[in-house]
PDB file of N, CA and C in Angstrom:
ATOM      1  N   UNK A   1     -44.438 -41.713 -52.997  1.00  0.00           N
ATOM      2  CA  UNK A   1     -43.592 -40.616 -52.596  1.00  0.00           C
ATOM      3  C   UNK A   1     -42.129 -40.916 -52.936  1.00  0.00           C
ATOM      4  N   UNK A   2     -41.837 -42.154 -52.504  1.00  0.00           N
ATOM      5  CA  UNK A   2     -40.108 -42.363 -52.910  1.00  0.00           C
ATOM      6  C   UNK A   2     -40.042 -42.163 -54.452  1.00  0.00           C
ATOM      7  N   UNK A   3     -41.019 -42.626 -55.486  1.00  0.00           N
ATOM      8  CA  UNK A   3     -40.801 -42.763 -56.926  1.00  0.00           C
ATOM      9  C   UNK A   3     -40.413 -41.463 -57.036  1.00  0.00           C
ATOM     10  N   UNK A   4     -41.564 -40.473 -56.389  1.00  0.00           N
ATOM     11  CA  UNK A   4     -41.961 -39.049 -56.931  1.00  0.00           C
ATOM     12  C   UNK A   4     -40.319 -38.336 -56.641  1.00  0.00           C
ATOM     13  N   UNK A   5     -39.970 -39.030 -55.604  1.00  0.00           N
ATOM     14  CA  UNK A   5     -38.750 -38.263 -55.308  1.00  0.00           C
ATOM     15  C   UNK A   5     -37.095 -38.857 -56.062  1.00  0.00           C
ATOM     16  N   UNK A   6     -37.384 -39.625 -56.634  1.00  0.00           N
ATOM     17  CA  UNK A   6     -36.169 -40.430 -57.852  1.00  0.00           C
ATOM     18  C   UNK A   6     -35.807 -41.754 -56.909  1.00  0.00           C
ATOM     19  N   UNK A   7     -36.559 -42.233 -55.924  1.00  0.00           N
ATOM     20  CA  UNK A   7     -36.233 -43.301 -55.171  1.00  0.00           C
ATOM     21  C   UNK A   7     -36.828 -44.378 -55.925  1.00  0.00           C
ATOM     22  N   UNK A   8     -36.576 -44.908 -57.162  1.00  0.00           N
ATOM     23  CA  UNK A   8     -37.021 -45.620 -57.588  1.00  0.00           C
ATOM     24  C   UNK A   8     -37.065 -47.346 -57.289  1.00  0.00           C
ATOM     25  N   UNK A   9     -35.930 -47.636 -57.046  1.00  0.00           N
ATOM     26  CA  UNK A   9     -35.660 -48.833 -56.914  1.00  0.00           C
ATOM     27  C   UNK A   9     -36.282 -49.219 -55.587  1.00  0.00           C
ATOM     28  N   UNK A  10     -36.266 -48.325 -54.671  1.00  0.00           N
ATOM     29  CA  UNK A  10     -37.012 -48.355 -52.945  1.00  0.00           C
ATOM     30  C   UNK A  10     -38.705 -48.736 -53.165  1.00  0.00           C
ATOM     31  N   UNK A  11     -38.784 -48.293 -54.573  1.00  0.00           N
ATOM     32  CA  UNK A  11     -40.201 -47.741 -54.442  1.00  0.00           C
ATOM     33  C   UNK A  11     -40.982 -48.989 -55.423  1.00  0.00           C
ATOM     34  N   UNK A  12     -40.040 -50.119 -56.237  1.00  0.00           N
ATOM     35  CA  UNK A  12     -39.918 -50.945 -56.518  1.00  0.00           C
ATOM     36  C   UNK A  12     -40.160 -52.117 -55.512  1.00  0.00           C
ATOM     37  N   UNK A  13     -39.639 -52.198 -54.681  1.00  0.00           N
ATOM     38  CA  UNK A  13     -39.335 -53.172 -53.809  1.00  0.00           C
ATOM     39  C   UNK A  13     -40.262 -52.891 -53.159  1.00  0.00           C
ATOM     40  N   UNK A  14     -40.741 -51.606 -52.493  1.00  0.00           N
ATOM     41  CA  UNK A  14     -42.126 -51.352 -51.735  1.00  0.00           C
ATOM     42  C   UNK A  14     -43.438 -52.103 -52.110  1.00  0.00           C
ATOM     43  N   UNK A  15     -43.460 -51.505 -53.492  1.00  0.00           N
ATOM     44  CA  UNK A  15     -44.251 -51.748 -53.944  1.00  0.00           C
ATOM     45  C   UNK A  15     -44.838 -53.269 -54.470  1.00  0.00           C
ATOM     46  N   UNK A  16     -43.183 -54.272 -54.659  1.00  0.00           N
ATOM     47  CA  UNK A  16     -43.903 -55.535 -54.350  1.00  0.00           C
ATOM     48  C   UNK A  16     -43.660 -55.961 -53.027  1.00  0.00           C
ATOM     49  N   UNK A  17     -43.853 -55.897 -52.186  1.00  0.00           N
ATOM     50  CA  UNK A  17     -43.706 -56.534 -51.118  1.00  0.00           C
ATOM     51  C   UNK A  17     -45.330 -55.537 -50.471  1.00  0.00           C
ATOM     52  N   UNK A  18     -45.773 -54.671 -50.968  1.00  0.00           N
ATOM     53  CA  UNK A  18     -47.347 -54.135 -50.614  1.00  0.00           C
ATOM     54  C   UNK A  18     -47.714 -54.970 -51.381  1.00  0.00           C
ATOM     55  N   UNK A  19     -48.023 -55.295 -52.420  1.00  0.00           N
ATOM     56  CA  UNK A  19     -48.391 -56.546 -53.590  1.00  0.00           C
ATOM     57  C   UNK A  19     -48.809 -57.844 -52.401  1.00  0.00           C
ATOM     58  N   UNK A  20     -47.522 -57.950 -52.070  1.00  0.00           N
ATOM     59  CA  UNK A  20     -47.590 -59.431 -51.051  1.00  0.00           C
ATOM     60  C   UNK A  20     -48.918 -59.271 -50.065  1.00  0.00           C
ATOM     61  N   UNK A  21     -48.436 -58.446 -49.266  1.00  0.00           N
ATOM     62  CA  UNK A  21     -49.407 -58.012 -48.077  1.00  0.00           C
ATOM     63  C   UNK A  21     -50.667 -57.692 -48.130  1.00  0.00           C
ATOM     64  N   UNK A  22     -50.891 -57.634 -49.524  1.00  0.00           N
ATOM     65  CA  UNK A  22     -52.242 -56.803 -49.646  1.00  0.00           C
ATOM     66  C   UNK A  22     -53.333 -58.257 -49.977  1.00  0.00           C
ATOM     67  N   UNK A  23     -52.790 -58.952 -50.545  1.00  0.00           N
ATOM     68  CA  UNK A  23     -52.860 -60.316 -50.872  1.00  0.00           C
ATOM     69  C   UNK A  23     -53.293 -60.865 -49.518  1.00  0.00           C
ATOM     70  N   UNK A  24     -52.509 -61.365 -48.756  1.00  0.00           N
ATOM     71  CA  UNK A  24     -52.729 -61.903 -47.502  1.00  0.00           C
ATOM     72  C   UNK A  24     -53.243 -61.543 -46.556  1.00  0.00           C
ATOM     73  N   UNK A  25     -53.655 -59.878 -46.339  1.00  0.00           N
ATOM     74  CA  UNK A  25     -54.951 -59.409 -45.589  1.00  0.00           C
ATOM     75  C   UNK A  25     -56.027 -59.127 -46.022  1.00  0.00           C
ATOM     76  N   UNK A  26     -56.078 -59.922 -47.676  1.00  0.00           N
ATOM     77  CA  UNK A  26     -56.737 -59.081 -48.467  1.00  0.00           C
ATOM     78  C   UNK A  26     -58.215 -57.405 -48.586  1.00  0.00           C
ATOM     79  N   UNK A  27     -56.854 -56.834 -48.443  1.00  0.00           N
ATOM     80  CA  UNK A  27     -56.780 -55.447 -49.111  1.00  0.00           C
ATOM     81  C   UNK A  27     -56.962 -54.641 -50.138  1.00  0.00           C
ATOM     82  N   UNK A  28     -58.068 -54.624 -50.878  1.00  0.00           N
ATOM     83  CA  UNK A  28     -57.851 -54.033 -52.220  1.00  0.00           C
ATOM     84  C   UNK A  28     -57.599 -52.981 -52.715  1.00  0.00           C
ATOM     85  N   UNK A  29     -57.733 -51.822 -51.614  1.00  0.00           N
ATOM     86  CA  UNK A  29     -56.890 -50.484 -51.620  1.00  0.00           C
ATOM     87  C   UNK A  29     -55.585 -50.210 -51.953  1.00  0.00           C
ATOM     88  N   UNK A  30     -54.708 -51.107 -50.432  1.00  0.00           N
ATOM     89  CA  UNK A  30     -53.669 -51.568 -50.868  1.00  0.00           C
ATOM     90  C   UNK A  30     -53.075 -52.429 -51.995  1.00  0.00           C
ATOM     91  N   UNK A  31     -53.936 -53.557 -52.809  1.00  0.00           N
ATOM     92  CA  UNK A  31     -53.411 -53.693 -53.563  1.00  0.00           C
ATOM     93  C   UNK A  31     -53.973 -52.992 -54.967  1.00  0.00           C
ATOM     94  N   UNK A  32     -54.454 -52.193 -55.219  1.00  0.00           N
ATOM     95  CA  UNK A  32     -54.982 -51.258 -56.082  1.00  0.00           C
ATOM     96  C   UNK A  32     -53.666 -50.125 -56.269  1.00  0.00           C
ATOM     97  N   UNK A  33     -52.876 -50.048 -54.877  1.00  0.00           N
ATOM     98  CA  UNK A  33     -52.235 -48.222 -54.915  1.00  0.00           C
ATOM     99  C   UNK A  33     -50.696 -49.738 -55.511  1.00  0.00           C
ATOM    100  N   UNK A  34     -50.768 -50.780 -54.818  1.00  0.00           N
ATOM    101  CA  UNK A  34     -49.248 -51.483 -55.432  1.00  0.00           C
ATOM    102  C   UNK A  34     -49.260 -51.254 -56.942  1.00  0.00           C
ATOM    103  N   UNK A  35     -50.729 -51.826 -57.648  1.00  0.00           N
ATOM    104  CA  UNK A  35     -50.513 -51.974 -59.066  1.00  0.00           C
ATOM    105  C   UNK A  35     -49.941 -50.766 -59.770  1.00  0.00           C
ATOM    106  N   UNK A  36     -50.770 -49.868 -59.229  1.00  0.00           N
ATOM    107  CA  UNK A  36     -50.406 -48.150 -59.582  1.00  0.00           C
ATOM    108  C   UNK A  36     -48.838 -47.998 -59.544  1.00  0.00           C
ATOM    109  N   UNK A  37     -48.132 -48.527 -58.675  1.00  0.00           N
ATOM    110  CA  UNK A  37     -46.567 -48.645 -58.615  1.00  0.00           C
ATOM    111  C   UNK A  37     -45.980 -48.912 -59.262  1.00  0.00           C
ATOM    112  N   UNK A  38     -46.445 -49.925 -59.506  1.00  0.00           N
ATOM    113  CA  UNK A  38     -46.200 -51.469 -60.435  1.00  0.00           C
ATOM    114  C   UNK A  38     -46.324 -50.619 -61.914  1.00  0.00           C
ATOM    115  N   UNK A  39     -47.055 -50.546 -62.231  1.00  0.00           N
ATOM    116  CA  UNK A  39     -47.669 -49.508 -63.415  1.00  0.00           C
ATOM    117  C   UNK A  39     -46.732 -48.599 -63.377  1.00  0.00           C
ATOM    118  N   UNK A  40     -46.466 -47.921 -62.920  1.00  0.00           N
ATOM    119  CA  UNK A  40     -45.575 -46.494 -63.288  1.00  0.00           C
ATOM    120  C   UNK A  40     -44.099 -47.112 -63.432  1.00  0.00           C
ATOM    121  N   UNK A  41     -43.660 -48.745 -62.870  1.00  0.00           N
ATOM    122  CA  UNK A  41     -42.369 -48.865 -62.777  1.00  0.00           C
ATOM    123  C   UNK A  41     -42.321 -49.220 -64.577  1.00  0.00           C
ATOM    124  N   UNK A  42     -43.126 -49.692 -64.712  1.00  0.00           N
ATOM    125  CA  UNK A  42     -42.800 -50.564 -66.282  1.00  0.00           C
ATOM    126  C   UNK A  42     -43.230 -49.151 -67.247  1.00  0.00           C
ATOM    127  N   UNK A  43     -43.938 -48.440 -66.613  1.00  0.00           N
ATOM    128  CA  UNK A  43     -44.201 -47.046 -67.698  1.00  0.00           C
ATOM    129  C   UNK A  43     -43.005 -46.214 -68.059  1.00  0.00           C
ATOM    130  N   UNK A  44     -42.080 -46.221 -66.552  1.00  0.00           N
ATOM    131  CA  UNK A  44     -40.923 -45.256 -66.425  1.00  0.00           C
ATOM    132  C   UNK A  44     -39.932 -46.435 -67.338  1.00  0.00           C
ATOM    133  N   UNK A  45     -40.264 -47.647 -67.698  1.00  0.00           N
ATOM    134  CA  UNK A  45     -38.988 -48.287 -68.207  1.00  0.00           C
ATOM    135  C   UNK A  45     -39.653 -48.554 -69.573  1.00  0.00           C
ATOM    136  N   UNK A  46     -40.698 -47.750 -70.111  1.00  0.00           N
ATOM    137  CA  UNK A  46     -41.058 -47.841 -71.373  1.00  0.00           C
ATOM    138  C   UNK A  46     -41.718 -49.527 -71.753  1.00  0.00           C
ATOM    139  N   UNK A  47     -41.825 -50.051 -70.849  1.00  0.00           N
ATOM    140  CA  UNK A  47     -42.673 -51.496 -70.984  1.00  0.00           C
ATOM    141  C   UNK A  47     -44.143 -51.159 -71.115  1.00  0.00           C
ATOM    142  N   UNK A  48     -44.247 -50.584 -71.627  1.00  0.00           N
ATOM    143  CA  UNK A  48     -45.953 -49.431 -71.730  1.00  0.00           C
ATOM    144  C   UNK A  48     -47.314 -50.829 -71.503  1.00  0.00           C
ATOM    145  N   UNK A  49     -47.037 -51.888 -72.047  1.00  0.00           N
ATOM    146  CA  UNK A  49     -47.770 -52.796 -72.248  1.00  0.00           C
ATOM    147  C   UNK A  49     -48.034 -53.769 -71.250  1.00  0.00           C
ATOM    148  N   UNK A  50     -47.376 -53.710 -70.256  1.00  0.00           N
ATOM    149  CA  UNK A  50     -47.195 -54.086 -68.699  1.00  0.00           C
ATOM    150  C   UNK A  50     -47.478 -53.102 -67.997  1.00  0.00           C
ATOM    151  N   UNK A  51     -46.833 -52.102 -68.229  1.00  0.00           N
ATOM    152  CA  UNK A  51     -47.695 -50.595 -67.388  1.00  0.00           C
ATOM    153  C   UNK A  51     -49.325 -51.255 -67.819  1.00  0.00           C
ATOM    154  N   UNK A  52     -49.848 -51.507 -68.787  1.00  0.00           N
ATOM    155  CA  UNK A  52     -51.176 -51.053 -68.961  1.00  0.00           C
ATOM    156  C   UNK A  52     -51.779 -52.012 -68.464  1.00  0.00           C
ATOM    157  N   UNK A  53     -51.238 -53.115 -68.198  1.00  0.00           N
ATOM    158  CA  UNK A  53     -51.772 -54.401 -67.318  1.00  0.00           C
ATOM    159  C   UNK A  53     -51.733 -53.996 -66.413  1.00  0.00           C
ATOM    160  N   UNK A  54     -50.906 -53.787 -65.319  1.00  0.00           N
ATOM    161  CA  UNK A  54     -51.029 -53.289 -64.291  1.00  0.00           C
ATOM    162  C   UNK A  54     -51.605 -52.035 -63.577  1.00  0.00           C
ATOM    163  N   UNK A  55     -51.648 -50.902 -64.586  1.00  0.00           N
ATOM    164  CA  UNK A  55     -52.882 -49.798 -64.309  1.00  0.00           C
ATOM    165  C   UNK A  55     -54.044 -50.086 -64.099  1.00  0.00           C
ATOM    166  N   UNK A  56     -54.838 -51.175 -65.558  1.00  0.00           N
ATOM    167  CA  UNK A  56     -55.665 -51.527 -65.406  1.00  0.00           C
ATOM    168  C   UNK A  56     -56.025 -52.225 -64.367  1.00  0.00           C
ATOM    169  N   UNK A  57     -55.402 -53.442 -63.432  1.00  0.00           N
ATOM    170  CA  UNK A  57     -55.876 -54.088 -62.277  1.00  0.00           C
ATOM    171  C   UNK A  57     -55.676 -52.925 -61.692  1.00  0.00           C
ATOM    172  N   UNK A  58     -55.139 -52.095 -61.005  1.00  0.00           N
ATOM    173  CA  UNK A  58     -55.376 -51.081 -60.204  1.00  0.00           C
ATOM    174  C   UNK A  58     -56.587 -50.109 -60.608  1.00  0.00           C
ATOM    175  N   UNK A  59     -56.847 -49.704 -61.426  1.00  0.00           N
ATOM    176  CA  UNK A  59     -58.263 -49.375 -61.700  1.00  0.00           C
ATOM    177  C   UNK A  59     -59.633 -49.825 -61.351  1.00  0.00           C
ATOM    178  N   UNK A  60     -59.905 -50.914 -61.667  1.00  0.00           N
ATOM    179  CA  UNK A  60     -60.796 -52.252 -60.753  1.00  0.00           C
ATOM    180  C   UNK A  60     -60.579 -52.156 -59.707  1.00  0.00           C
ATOM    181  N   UNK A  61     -59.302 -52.268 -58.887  1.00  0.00           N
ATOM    182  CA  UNK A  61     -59.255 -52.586 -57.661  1.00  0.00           C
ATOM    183  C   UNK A  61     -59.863 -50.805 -57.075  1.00  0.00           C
ATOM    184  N   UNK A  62     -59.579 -50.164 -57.507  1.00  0.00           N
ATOM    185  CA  UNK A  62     -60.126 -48.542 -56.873  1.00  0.00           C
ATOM    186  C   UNK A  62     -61.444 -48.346 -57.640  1.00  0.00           C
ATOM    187  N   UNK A  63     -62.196 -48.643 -58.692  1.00  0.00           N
ATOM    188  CA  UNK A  63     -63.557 -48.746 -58.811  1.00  0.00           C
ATOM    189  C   UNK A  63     -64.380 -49.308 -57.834  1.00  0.00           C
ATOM    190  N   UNK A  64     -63.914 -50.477 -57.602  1.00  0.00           N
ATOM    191  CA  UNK A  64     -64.740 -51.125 -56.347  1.00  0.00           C
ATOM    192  C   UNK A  64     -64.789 -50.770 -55.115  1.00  0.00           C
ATOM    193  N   UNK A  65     -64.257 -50.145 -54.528  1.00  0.00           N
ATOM    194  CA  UNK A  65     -63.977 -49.126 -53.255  1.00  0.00           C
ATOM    195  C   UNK A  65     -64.494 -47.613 -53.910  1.00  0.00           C
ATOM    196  N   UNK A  66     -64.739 -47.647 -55.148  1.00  0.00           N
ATOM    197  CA  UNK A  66     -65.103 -46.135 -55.886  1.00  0.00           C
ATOM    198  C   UNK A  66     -64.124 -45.054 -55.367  1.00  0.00           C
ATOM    199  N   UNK A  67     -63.166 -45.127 -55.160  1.00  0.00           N
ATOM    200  CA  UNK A  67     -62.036 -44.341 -54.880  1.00  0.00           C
ATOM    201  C   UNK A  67     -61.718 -43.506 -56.012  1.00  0.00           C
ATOM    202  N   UNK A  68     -62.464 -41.980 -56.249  1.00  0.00           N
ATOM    203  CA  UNK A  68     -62.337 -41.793 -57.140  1.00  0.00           C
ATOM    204  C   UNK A  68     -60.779 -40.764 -57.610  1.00  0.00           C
ATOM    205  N   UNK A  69     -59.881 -40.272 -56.422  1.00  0.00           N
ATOM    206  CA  UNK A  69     -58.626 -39.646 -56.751  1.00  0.00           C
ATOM    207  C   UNK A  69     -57.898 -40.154 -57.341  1.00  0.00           C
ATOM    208  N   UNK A  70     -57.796 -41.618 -56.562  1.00  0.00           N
ATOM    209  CA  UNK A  70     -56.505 -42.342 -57.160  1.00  0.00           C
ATOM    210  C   UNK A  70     -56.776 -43.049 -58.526  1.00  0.00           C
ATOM    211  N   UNK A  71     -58.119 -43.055 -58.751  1.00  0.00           N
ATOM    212  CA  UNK A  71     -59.083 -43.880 -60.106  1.00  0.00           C
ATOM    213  C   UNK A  71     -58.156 -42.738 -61.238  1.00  0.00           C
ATOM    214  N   UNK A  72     -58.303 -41.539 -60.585  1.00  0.00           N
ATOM    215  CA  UNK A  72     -58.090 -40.611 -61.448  1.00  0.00           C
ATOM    216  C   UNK A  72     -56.579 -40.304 -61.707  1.00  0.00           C
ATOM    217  N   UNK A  73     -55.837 -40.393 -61.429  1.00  0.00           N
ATOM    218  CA  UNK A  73     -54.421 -40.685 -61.323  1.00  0.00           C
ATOM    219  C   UNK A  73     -53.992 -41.762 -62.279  1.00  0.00           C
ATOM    220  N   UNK A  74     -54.763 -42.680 -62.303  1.00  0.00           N
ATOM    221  CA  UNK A  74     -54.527 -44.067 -62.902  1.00  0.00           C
ATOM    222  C   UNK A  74     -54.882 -43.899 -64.302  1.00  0.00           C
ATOM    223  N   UNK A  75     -56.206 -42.822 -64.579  1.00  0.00           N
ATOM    224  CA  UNK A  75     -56.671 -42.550 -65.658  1.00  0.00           C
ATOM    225  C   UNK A  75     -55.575 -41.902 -66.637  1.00  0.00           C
ATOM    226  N   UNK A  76     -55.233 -40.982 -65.039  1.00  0.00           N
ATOM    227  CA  UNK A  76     -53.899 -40.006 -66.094  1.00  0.00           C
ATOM    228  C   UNK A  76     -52.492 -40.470 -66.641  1.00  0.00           C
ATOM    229  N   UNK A  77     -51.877 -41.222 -65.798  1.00  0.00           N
ATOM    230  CA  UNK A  77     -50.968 -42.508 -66.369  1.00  0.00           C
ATOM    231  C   UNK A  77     -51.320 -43.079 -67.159  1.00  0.00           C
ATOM    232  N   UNK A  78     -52.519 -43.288 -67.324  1.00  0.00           N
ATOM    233  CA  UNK A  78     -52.545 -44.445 -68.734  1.00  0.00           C
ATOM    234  C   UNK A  78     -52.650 -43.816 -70.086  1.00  0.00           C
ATOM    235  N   UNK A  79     -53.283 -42.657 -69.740  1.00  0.00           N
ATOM    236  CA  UNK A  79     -53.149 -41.049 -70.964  1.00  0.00           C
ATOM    237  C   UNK A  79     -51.867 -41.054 -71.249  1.00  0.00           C
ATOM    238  N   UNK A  80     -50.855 -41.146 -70.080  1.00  0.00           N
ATOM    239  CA  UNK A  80     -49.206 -40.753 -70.352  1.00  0.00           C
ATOM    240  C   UNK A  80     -48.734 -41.990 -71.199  1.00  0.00           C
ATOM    241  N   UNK A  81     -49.242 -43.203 -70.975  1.00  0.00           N
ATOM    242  CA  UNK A  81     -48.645 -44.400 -71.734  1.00  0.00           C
ATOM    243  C   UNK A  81     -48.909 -44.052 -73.187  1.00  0.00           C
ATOM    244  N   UNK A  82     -50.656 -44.115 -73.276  1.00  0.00           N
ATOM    245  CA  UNK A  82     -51.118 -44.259 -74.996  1.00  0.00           C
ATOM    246  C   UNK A  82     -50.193 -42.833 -75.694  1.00  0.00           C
ATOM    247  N   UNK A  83     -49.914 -41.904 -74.872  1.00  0.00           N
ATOM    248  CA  UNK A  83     -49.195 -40.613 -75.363  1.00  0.00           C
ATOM    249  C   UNK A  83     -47.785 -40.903 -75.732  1.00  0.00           C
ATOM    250  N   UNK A  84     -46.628 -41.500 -74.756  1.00  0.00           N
ATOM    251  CA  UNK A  84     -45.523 -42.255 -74.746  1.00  0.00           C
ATOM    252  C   UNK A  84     -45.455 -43.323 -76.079  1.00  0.00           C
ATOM    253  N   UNK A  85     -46.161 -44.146 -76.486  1.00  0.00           N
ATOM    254  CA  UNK A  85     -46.539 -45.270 -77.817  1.00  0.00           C
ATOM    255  C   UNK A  85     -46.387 -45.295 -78.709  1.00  0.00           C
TER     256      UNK A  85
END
């Protein structure tokens, strides 16, 4: 929500410090929706190739929970990268 809203840098810092946490209760939801963060930060800074590392672990991490909205979200970002290239 902060990204969506131009809070980027908030949404940066959120997003690793959910990274952390998700780790240490291990969480794979939570750390599935960080990568997705993570992913869109290096997509929005044209690092497309780090976006795609990090989509991808978030993909896995929401396959395995079969979470299929956010699977799908992730699908569509990574459409936006190979499109962006």
């Amino acid at each position: 929500m902060l990204f969506d809203n131009g809070k980027y840098e908030e949404s940066y810092y959120i997003a690793d410090e959910l990274l952390d946490l998700s780790k240490a209760i291990n969480d794979n939801y939570i750390y599935a929706d960080a990568c997705k963060i993570i992913g869109r930060r290096h997509h929005f800074r044209g690092e497309y190739d780090k976006a795609l590392e990090f989509y991808l672990k978030s993909l896995n991490y929401f396959e395995k929970g079969n979470n299929l909205a956010p699977m799908s979200e992730v699908y569509n970002s990574m459409g936006g990268v190979f499109l962006n290239q």
